[in-house]
Each structure stands twice: as structure tokens, then as C-alpha cells.
C-alpha atoms as a PDB file:
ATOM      1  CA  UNK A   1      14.178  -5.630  -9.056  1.00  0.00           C
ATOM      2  CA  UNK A   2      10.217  -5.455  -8.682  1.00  0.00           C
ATOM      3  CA  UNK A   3       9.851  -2.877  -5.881  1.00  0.00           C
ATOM      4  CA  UNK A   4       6.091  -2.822  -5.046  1.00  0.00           C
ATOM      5  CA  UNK A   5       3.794   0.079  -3.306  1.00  0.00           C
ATOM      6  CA  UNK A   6       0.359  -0.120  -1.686  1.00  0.00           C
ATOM      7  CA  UNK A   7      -1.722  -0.853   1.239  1.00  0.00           C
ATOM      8  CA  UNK A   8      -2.697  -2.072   4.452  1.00  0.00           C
ATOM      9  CA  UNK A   9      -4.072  -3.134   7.821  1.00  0.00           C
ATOM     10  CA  UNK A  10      -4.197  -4.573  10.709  1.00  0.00           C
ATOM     11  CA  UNK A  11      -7.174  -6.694  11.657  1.00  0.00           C
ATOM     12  CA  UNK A  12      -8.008  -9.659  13.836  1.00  0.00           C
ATOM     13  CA  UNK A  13      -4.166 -10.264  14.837  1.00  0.00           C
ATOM     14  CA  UNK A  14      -3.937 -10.654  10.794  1.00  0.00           C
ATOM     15  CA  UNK A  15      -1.531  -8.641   7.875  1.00  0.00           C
ATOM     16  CA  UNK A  16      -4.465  -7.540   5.459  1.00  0.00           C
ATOM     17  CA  UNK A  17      -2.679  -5.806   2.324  1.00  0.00           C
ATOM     18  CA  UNK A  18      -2.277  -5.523  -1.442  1.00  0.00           C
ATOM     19  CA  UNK A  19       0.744  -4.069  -3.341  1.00  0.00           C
ATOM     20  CA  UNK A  20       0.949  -3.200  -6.871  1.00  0.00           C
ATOM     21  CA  UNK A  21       4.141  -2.608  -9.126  1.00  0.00           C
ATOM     22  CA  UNK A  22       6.075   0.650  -8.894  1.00  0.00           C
ATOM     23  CA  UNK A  23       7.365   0.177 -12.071  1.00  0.00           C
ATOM     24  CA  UNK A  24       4.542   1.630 -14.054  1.00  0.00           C
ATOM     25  CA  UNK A  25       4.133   4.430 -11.379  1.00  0.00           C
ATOM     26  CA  UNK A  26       5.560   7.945 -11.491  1.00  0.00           C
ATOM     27  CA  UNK A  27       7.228   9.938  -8.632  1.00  0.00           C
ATOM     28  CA  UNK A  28       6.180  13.447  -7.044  1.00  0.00           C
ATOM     29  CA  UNK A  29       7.995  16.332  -6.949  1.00  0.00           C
ATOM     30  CA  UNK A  30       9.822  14.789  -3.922  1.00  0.00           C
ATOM     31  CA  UNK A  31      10.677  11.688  -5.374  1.00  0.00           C
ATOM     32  CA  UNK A  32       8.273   9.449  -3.575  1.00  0.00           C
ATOM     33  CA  UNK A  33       6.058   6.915  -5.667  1.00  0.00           C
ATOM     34  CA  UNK A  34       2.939   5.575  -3.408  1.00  0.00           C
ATOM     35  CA  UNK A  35       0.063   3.429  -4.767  1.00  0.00           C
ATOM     36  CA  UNK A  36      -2.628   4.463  -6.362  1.00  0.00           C
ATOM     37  CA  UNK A  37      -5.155   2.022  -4.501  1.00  0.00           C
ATOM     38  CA  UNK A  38      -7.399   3.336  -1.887  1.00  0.00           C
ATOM     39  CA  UNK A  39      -8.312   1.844   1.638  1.00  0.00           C
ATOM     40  CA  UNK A  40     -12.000   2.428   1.542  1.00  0.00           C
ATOM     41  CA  UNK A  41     -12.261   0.929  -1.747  1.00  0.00           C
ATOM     42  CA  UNK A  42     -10.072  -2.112  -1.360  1.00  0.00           C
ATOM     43  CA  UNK A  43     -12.133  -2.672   2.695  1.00  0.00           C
ATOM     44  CA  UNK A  44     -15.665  -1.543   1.827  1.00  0.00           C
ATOM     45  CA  UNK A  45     -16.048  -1.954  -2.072  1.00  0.00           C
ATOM     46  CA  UNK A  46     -13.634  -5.107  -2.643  1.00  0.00           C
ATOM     47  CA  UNK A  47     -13.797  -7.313   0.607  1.00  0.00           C
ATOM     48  CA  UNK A  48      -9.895  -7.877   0.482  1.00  0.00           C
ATOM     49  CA  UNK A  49     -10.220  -9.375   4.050  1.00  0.00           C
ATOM     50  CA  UNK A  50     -11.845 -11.918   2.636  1.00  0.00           C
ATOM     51  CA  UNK A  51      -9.252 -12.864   0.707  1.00  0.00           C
ATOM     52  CA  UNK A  52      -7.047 -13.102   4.257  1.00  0.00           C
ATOM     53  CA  UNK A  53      -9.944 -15.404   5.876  1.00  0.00           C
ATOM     54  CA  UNK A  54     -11.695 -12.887   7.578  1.00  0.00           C
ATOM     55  CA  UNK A  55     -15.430 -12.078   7.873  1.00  0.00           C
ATOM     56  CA  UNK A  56     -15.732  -8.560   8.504  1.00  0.00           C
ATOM     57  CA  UNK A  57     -18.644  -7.120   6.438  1.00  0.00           C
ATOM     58  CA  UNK A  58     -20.561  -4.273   7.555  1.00  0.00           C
ATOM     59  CA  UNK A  59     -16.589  -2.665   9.276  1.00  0.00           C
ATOM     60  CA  UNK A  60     -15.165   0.384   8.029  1.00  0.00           C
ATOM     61  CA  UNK A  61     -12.145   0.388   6.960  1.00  0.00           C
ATOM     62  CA  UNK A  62     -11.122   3.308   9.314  1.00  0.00           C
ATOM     63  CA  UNK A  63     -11.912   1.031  12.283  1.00  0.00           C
ATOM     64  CA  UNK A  64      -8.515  -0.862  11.889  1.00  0.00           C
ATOM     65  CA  UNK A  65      -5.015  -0.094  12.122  1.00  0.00           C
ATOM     66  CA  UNK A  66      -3.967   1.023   8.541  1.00  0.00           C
ATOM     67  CA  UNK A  67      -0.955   2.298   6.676  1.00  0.00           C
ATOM     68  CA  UNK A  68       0.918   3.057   3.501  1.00  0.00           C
ATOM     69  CA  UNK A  69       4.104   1.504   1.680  1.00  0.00           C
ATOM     70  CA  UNK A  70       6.001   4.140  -0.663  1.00  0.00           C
ATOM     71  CA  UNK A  71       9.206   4.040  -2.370  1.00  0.00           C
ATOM     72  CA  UNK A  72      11.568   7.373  -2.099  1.00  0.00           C
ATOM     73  CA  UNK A  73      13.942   7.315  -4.738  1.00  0.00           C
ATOM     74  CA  UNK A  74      17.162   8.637  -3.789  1.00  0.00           C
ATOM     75  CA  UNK A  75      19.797  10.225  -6.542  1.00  0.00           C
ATOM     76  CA  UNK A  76      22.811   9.730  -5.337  1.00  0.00           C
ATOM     77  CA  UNK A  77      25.364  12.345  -6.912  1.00  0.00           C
ATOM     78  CA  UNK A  78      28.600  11.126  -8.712  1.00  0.00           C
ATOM     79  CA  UNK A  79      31.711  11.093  -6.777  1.00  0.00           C
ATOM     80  CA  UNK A  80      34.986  11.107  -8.469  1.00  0.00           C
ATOM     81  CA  UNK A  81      38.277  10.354  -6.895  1.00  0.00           C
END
């Protein structure tokens, strides 16, 4: 299974976002992995709304609806019957 982390918005009635494999990324303390990419980079630096058919230069980032997708990994104990 590829289970994929990252970021994203919510812009012009449009799903702007980019992911990134979890496999090569490590957990914290409390088991979650999140993405290492960045919302102001990926909006201001990168243009990814362009990518979605959007024209918003000169926005910030922070003007839009925007989240994170993480992975919490769960260990499950053994049970024996």
C-alpha cells in the first residue's frame, strides 16, 4: 500500500493539494508521520494553483481554507486465544 501525506486548500470552489509518499518518512514520538512540504512555499514560491487552473498570483496562501493529511500508525498488541 502507498499511503501518502501532505497538503492543501481550498480555493475558488477548487481541491488545491500535493501529497508525497509516507514511505520514506519517519514517525514522531506519537506515531504520526505528516509531510514535510510547506503551504507558503508550495502557494507563494511554487504556484501549485496553477497547476489546478487557477490564477491567483499576488494571494497568500493564508487567505484560503488550508489543511494537513497525516498518517497515525497504530500498533495493535497481539492477542492470543
Amino acid at each position: 500500500m502507498n499511503n501518502k501525506v501532505g497538503i492543501f486548500w481550498f480555493a475558488e470552489n477548487t481541491l488545491v493539494f500535493k501529497a508525497q509518499s509516507a514511505i520514506d518518512l519517519k514517525p514522531d514520538q506519537l506515531g504520526f508521520i505528516d509531510s514535510t512540504l510547506q503551504h507558503q512555499v508550495e502557494w507563494e514560491d511554487n504556484n501549485i494553483y496553477q497547476l489546478f487552473g487557477l490564477m491567483l498570483d499576488n494571494t497568500d496562501y493564508y487567505n484560503f481554507p488550508r489543511g494537513r493529511v497525516f498518517l497515525m500508525l497504530i500498533k495493535i498488541p497481539h492477542t492470543y486465544i
